[in-house]
Every structure is written in structure tokens, then in C-alpha cells.
C-alpha atoms as a PDB file:
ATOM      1  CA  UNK A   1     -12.612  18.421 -32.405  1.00  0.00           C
ATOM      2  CA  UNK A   2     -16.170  18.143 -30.841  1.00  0.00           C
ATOM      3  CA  UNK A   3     -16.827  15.346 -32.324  1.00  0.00           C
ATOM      4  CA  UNK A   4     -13.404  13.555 -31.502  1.00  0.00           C
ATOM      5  CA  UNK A   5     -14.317  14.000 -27.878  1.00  0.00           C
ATOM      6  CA  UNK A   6     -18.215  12.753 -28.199  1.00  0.00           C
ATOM      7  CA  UNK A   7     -16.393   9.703 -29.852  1.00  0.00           C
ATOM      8  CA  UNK A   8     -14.126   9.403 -26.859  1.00  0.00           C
ATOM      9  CA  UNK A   9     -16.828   9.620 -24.328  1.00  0.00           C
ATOM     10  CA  UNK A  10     -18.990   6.940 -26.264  1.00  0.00           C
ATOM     11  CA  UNK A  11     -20.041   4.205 -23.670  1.00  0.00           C
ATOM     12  CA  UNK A  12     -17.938   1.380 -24.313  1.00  0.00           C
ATOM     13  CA  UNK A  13     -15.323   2.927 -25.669  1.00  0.00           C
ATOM     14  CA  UNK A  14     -12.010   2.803 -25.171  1.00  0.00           C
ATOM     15  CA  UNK A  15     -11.220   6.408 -25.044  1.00  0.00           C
ATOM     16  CA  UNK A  16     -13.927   6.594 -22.768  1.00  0.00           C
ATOM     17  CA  UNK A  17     -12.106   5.099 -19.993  1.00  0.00           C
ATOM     18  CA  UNK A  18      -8.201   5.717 -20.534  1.00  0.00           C
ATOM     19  CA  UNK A  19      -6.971   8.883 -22.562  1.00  0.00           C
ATOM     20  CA  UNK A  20      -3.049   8.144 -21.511  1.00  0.00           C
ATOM     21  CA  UNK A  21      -2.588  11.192 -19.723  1.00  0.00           C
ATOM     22  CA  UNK A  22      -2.331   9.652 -15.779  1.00  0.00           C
ATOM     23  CA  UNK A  23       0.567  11.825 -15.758  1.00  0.00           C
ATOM     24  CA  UNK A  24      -1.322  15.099 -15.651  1.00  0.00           C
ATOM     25  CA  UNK A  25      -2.894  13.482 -12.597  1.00  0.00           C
ATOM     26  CA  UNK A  26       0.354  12.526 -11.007  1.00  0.00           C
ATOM     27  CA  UNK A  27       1.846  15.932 -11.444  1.00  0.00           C
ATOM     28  CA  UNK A  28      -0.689  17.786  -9.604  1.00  0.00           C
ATOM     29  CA  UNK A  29      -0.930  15.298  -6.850  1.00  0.00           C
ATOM     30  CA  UNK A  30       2.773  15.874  -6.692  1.00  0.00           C
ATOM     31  CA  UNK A  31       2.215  19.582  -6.407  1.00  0.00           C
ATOM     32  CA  UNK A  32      -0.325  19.545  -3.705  1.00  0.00           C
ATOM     33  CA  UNK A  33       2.161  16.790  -1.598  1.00  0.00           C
ATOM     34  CA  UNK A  34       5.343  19.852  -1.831  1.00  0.00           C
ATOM     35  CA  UNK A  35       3.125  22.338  -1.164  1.00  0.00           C
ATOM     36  CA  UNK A  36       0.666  21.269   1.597  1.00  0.00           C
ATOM     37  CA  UNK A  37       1.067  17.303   2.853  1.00  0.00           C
ATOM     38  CA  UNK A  38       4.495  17.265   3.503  1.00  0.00           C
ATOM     39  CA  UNK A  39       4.659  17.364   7.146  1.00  0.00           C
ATOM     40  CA  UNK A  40       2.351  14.337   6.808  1.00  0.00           C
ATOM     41  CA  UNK A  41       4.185  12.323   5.252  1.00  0.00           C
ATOM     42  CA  UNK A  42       7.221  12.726   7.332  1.00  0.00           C
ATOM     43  CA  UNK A  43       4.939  11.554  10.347  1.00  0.00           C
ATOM     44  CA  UNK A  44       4.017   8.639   8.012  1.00  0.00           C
ATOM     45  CA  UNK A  45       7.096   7.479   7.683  1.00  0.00           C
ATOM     46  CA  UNK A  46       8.909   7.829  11.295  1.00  0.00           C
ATOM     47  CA  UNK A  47       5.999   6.183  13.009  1.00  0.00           C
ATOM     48  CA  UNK A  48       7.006   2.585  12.012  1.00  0.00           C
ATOM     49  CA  UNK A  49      10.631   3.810  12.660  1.00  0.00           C
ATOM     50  CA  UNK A  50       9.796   4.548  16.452  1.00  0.00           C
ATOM     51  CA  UNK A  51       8.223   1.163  16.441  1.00  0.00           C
ATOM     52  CA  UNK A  52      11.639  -0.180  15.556  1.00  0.00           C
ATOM     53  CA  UNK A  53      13.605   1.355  17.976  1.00  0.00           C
ATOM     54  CA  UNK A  54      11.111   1.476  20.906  1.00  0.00           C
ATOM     55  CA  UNK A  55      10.053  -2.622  20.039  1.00  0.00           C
ATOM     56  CA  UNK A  56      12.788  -3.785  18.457  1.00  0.00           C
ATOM     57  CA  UNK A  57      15.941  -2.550  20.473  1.00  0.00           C
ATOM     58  CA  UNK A  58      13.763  -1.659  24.074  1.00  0.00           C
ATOM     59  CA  UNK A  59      11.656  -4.938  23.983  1.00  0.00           C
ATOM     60  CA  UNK A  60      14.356  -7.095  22.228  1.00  0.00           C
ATOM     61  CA  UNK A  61      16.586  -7.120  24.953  1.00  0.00           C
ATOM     62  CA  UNK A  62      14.312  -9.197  26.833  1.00  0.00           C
ATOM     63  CA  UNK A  63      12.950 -10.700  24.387  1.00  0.00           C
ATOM     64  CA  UNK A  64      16.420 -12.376  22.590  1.00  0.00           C
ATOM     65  CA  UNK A  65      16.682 -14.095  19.630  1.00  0.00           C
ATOM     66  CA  UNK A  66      13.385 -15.230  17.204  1.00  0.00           C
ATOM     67  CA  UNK A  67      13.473 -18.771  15.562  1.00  0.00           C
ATOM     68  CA  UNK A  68      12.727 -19.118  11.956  1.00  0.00           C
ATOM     69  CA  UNK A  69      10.446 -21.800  10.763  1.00  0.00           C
ATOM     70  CA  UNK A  70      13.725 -22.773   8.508  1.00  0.00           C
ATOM     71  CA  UNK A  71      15.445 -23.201  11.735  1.00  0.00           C
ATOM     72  CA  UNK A  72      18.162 -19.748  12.007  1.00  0.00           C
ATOM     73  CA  UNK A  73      17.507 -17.462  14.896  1.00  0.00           C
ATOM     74  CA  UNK A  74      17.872 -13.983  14.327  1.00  0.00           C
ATOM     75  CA  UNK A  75      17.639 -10.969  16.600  1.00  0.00           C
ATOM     76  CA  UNK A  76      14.302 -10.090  17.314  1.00  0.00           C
ATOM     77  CA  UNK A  77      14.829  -6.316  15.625  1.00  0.00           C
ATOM     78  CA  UNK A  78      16.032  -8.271  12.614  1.00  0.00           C
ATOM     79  CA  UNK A  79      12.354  -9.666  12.795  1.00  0.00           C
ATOM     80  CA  UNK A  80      10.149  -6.848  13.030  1.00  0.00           C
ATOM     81  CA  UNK A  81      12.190  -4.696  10.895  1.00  0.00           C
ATOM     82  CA  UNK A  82      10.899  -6.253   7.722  1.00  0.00           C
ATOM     83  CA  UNK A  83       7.566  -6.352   8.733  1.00  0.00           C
ATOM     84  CA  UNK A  84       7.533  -2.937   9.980  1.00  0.00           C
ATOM     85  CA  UNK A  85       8.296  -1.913   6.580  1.00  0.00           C
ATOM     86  CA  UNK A  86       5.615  -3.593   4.923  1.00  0.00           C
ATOM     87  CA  UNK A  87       3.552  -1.860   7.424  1.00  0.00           C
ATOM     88  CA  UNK A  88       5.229   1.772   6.569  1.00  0.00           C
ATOM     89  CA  UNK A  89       4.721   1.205   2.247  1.00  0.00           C
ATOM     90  CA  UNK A  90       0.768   0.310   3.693  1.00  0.00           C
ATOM     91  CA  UNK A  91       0.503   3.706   5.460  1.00  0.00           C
ATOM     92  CA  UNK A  92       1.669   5.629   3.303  1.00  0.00           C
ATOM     93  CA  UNK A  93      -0.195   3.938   0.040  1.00  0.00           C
ATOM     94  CA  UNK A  94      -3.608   3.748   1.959  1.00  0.00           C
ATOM     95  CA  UNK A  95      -3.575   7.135   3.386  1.00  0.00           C
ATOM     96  CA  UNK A  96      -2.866   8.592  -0.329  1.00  0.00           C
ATOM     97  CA  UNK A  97      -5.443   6.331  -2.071  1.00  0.00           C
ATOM     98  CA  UNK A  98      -8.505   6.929   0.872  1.00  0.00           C
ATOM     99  CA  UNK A  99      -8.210   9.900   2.525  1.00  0.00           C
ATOM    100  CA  UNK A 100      -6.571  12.180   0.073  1.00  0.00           C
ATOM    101  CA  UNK A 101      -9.288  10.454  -2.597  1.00  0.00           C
ATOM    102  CA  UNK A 102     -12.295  10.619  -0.521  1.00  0.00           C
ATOM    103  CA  UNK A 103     -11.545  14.281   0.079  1.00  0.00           C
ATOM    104  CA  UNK A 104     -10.897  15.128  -3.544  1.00  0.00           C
ATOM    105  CA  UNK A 105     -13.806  12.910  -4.718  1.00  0.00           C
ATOM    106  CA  UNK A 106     -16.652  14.515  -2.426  1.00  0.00           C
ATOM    107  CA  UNK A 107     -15.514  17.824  -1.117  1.00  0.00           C
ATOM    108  CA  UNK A 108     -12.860  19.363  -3.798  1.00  0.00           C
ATOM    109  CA  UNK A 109     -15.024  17.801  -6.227  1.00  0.00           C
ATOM    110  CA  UNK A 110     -11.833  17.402  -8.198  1.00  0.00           C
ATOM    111  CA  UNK A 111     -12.661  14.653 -10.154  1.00  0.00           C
ATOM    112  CA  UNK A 112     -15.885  16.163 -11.255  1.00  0.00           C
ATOM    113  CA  UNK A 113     -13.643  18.586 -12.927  1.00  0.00           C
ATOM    114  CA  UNK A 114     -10.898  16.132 -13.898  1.00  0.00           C
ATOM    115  CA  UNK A 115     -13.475  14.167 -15.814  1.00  0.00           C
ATOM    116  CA  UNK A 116     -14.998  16.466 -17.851  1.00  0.00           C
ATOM    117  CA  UNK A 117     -11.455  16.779 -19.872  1.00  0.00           C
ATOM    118  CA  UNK A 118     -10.247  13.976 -21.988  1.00  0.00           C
ATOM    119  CA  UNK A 119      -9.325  12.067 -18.776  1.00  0.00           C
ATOM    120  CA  UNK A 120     -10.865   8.945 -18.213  1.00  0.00           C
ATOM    121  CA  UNK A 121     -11.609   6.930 -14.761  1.00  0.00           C
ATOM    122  CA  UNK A 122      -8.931   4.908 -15.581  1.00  0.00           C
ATOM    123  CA  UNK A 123      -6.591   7.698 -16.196  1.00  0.00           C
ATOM    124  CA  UNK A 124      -7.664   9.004 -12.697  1.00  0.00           C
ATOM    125  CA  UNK A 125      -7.477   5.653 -11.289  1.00  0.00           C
ATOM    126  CA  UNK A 126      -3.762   5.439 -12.277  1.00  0.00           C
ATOM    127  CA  UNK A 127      -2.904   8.895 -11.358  1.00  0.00           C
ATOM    128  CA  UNK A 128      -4.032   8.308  -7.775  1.00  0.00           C
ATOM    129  CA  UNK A 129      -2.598   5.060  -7.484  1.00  0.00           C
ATOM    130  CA  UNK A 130       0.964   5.914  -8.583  1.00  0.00           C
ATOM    131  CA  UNK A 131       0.793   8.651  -6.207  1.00  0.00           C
ATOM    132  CA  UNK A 132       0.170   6.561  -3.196  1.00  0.00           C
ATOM    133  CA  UNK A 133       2.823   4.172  -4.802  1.00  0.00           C
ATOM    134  CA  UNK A 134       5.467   7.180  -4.922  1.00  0.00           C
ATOM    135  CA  UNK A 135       4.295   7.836  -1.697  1.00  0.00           C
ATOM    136  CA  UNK A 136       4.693   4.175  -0.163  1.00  0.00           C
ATOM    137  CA  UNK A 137       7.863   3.498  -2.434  1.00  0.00           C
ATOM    138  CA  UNK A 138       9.589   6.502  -0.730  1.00  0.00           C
ATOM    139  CA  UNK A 139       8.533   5.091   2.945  1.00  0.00           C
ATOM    140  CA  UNK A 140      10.345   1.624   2.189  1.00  0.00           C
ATOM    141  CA  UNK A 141      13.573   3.311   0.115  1.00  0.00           C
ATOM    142  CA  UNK A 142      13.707   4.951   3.914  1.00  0.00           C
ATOM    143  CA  UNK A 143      12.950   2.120   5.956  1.00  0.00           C
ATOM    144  CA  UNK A 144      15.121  -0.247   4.388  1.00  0.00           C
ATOM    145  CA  UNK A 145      18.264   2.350   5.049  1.00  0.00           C
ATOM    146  CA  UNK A 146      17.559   2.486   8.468  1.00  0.00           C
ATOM    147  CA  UNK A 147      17.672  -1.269   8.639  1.00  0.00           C
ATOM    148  CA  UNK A 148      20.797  -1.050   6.623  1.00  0.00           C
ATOM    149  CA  UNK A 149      22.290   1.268   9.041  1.00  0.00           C
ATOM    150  CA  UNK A 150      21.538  -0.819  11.867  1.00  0.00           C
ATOM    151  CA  UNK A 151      22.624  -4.167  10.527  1.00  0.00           C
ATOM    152  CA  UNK A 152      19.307  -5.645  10.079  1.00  0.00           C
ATOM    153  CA  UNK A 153      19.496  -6.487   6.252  1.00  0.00           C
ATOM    154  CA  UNK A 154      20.583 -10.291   7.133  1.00  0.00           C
ATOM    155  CA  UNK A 155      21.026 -11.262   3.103  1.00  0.00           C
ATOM    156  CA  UNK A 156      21.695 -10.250  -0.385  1.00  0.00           C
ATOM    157  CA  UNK A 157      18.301 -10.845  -1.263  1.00  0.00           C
ATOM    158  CA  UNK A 158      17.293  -7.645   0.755  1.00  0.00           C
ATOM    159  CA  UNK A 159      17.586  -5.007  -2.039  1.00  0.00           C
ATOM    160  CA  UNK A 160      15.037  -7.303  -3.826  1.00  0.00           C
ATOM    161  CA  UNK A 161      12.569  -5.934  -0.715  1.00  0.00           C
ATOM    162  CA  UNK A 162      12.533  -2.683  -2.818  1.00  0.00           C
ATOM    163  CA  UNK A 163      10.496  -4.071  -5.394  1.00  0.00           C
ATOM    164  CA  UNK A 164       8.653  -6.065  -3.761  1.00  0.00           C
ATOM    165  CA  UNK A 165       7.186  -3.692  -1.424  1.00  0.00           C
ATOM    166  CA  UNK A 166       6.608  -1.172  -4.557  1.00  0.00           C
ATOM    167  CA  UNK A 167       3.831  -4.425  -5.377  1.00  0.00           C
ATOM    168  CA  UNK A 168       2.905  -4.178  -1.953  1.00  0.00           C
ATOM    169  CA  UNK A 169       2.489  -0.548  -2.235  1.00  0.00           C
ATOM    170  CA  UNK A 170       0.684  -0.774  -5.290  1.00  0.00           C
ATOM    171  CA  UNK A 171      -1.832  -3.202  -4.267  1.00  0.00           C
ATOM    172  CA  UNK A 172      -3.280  -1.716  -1.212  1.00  0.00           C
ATOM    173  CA  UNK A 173      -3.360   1.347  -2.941  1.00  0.00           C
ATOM    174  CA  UNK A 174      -6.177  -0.214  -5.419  1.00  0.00           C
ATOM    175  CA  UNK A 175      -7.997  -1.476  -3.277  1.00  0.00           C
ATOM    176  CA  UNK A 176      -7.883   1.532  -1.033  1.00  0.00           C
ATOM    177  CA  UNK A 177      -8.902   3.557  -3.565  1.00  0.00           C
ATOM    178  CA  UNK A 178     -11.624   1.167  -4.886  1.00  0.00           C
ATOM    179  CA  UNK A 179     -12.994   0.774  -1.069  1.00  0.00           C
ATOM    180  CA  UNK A 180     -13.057   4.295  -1.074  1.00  0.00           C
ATOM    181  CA  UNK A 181     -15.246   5.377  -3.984  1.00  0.00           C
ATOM    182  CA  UNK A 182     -18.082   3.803  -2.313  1.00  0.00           C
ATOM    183  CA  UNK A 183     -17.374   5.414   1.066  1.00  0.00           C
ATOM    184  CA  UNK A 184     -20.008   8.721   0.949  1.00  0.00           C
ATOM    185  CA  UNK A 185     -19.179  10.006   5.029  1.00  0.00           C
ATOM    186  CA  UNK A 186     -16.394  10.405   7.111  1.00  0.00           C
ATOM    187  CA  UNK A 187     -17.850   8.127   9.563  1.00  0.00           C
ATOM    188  CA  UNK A 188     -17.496   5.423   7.020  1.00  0.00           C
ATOM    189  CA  UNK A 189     -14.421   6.177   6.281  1.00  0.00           C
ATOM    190  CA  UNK A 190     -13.291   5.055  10.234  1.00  0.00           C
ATOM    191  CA  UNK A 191     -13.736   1.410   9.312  1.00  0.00           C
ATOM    192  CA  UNK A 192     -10.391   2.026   7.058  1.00  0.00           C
ATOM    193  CA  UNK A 193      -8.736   2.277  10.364  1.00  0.00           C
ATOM    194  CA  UNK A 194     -11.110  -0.368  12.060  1.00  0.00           C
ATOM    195  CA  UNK A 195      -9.507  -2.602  10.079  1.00  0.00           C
ATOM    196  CA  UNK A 196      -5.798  -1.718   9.067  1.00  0.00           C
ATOM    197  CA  UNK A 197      -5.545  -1.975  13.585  1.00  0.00           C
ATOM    198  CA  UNK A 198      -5.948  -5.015  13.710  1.00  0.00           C
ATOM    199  CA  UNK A 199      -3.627  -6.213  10.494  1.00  0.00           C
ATOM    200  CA  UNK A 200      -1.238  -4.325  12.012  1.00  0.00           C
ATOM    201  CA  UNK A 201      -0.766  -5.820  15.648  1.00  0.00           C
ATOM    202  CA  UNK A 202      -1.785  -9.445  14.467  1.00  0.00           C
ATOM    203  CA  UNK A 203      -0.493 -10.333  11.168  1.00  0.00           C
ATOM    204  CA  UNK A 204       2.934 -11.673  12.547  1.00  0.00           C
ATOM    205  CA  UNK A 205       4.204  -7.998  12.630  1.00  0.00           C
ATOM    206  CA  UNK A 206       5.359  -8.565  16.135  1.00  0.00           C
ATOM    207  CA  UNK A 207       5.909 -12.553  16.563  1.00  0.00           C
ATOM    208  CA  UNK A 208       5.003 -15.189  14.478  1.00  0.00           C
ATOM    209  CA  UNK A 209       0.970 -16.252  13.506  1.00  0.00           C
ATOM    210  CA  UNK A 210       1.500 -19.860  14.815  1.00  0.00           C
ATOM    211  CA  UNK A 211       1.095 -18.490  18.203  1.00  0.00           C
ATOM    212  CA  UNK A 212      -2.464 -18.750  17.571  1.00  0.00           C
ATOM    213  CA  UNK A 213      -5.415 -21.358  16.932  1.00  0.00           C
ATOM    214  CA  UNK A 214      -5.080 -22.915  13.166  1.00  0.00           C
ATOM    215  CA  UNK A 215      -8.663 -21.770  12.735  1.00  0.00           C
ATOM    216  CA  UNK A 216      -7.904 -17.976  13.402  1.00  0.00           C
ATOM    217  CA  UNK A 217      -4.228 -18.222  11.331  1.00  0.00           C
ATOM    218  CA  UNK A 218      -5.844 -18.850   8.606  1.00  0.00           C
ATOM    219  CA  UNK A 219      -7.961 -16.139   8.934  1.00  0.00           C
ATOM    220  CA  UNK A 220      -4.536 -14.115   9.035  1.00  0.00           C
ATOM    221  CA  UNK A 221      -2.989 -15.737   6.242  1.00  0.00           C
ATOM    222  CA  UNK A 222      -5.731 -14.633   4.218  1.00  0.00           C
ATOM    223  CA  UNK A 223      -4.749 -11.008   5.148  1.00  0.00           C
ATOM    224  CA  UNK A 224      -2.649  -8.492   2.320  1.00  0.00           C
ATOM    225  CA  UNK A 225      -0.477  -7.308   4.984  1.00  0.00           C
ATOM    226  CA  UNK A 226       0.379 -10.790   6.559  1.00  0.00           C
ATOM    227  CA  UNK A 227       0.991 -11.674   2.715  1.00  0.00           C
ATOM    228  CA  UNK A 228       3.731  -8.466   2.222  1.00  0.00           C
ATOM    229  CA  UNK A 229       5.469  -9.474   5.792  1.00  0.00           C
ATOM    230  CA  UNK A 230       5.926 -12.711   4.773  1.00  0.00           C
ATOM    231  CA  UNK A 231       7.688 -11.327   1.540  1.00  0.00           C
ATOM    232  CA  UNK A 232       9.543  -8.806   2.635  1.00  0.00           C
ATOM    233  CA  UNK A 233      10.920 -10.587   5.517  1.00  0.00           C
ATOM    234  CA  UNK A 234      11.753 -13.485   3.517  1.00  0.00           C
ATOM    235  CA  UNK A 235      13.495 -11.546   1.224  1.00  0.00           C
ATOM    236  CA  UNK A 236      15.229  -9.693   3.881  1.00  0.00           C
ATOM    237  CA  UNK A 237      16.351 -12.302   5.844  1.00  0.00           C
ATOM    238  CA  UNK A 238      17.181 -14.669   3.078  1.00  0.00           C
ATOM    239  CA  UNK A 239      14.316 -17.277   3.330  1.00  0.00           C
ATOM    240  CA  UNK A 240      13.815 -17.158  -0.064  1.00  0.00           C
ATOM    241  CA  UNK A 241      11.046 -20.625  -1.100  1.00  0.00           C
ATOM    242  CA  UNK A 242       8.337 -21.272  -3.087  1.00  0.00           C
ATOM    243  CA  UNK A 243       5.492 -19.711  -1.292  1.00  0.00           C
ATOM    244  CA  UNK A 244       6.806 -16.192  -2.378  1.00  0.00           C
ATOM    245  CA  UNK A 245       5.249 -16.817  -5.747  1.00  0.00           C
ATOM    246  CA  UNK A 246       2.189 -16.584  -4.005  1.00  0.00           C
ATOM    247  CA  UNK A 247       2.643 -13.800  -2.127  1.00  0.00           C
ATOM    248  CA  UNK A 248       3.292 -11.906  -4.934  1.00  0.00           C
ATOM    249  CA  UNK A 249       0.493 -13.574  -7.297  1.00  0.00           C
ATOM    250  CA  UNK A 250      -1.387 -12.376  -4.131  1.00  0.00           C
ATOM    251  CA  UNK A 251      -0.813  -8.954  -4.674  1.00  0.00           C
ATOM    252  CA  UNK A 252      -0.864  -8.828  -8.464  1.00  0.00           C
ATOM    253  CA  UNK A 253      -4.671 -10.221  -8.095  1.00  0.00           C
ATOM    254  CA  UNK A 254      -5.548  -7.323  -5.908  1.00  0.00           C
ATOM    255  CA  UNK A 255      -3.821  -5.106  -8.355  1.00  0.00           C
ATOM    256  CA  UNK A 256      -6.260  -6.225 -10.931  1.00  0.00           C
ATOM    257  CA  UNK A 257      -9.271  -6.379  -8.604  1.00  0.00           C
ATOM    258  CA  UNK A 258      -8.648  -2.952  -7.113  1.00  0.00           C
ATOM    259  CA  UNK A 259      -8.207  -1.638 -10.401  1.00  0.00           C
ATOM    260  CA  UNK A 260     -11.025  -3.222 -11.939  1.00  0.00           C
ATOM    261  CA  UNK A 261     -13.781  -1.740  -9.649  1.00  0.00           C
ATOM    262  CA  UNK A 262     -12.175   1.481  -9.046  1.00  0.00           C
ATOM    263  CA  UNK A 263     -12.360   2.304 -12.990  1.00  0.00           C
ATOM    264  CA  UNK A 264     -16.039   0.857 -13.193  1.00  0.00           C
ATOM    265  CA  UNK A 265     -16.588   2.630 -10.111  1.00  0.00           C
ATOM    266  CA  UNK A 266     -15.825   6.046 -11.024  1.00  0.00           C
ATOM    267  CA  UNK A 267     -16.870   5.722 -14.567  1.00  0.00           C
ATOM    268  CA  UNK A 268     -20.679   5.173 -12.803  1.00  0.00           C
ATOM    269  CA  UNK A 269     -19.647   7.640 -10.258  1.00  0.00           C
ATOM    270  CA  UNK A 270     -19.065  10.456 -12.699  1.00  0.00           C
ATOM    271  CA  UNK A 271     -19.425   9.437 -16.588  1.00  0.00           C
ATOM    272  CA  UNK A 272     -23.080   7.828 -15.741  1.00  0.00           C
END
């Protein structure tokens, strides 16, 4: 048996980086969420849901109706709802894959432990990800019952928002989880928020990017949450066209990128 596991640890080898058994990972990462994170997630997921009602239905009734660049108006409610759930799967997928990770990989020194069983990075890298992804997934099965309940699901094509925000969820969790292994303070990890701020109030959650110069939309455009509001509200208000091929090639590219580095990353980090 030794020698089975020096051949699995071999540099270069496949066994060295996945030994199938991300669900070991996922299980106790499901654990610690009933036992100890619940109360977090709840907040997680009613914050976007007070953004609806407070933005939405308060600020909509002065606001009116929101033109589509295909030329419909809908309610301005019916607007932000999809976006806000784009913005609820983010939460909850970047607060599992950075915060939960950087604590585990620096301070419960859980992977250190993790890794010196027949798990591999890669195994750890999946295990982490499909926890934020539960995590995320959850948010939008929520979300997109509120909207149902208040009428903002405009067309058939919104239970296709389901999956699509699942890819969503999945890609900011890899590359919150690959931005993370090279975070080393808690100071550091700040510039997570820095940055998901500003995605949030200015990637046409809240009324649409043409509102500003060309040079800074596409700036915005280039954005992963401007990408998953322009999916999920497409899909949920039935403006289904070409460009949503790219907004999900968009996110299966960061799937691969986030994976990539995060694998390489912790295989450096904690394999040598």
C-alpha cells in the first residue's frame, strides 16, 4: 500500500492531483455549513431580496416602466429582479470559495491535513467549488421563487435561469477560490470586496450600461457579473439572441481558468 501512495504522489502524475474523492470534501463542508454557517447564509440570501423590495417596488413607483434594447418595456422590478439574482448566486459562491477557503487554508490549516491523504489539489479544488456552487445554487432556487411569487418571471424561458446561474455560480467560485490561494492576510483579502462593490452597483444591476461613456461600457462588459445579468435577465424576460452563447462561453472559460490555477496553485502551495 506504501508504495501505491508514493506512486500517487509522483510529480506529474495523475493520481497526484485528482484521487476522485471531492465528495469527502463536500460532505464535511456540508457539515460545518448545518452546524456553524447557517445563520450566514440566510443573511446571504435575503440581502438581494431587500434590494428587491426596497428598489424594485419603493423606487419603481417613480421610476415606471424600463425599455428593452428589443423594444418591450417592462416594470422596473421585472428588471432588477434578474440581475439581483445573479448578484445573490455571486454572494453566496464567492463568500464560500474566499473567505471560508482562506480561513481553512491558513488558519485551520485544513488542507495541510486534507492533503496528506490520497486527496489531491484537484480533489480539494472541486470539493470547495461545489460547495460554494450548492451554496449559490440554493440562493437562485430562492430568488427565482420570490420573483415567481411576485409576477416577475415575464417568460417560459425563466426556469432555464436555474441553470444558468448554477454556471454563474460555478464560475466565480473558481476564480474566487483561485484569487484566494494567493491571498496570505486578511487585509488582502478586502480587495475581494473592493472589487465585487463596484460590479455590483455598475454592471447594469440597477439600469442599463448605455447610460455611460462607450469607453467605460466596455470596461463593464468585460465584467463576469455584467456577463450573468445579461443572461439571466435575458432568459428571464424572454430576450433570448445570440449573444447568450457568449455569455455562457464566458463563464465556461473562467471555469477552466479558475480551475486551472487553483489546482496548480495548491499543488505548489502544499504538494511542493
Amino acid at each position: 500500500m506504501a508504495v501505491d501512495v508514493e506512486v500517487r504522489r509522483r510529480p506529474g502524475s495523475v493520481g497526484a492531483l485528482y484521487a476522485r474523492n471531492a465528495r469527502s470534501v463536500v460532505a464535511r463542508g456540508m457539515q460545518a455549513t448545518r452546524s456553524t454557517n447557517w445563520p450566514v447564509m440566510l443573511s446571504g440570501f435575503f440581502e438581494p431580496v431587500f434590494y428587491l423590495f426596497a428598489m424594485g417596488i419603493g423606487l419603481g413607483t417613480y421610476i415606471g416602466d424600463v425599455e428593452l434594447p428589443s423594444g418591450a418595456s417592462v416594470p422596473y422590478a421585472a428588471y432588477i429582479a434578474p440581475a439581483l439574482m445573479a448578484v445573490s448566486a455571486m454572494n453566496g459562491a464567492v463568500y464560500d470559495s474566499t473567505w471560508n477557503v482562506f480561513f481553512k487554508m491558513h488558519y485551520g490549516k485544513l488542507y495541510d491535513a486534507m492533503l496528506t491523504t490520497s486527496l489531491g489539489p484537484l480533489d480539494v479544488a472541486f470539493g470547495e467549488i461545489t460547495i460554494a456552487l450548492i451554496r449559490g445554487g440554493a440562493y437562485a432556487v430562492g430568488f427565482l421563487t420570490v420573483m415567481q411569487v411576485m409576477g416577475l418571471n415575464l417568460a417560459w424561458s425563466a426556469v432555464l435561469a436555474v441553470p444558468a446561474v448554477l454556471l454563474v455560480a460555478f464560475g466565480f467560485a473558481s476564480l474566487g477560490m483561485a484569487v484566494t490561494s494567493y491571498l496570505k492576510t486578511f487585509q488582502q483579502m478586502d480587495w475581494i470586496n473592493f472589487v465585487m462593490l463596484p460590479m455590483f452597483l455598475f454592471s447594469a444591476t440597477f439600469y442599463p450600461v448605455t447610460v455611460y461613456p462607450g469607453w467605460l461600457q466596455g470596461i463593464i462588459k468585460a465584467l463576469p457579473l455584467y456577463q450573468a445579468v445579461e443572461l439571466v435577465r435575458g432568459l428571464t424576460l424572454g430576450v433570448l439572441d445570440q449573444a447568450m452563447l457568449v455569455h455562457v462561453a464566458y463563464f465556461a472559460v473562467l471555469v477552466a481558468l479558475g480551475l486551472t490555477f487553483t489546482t496548480r496553485r495548491l499543488r505548489a502551495l502544499f504538494l511542493g
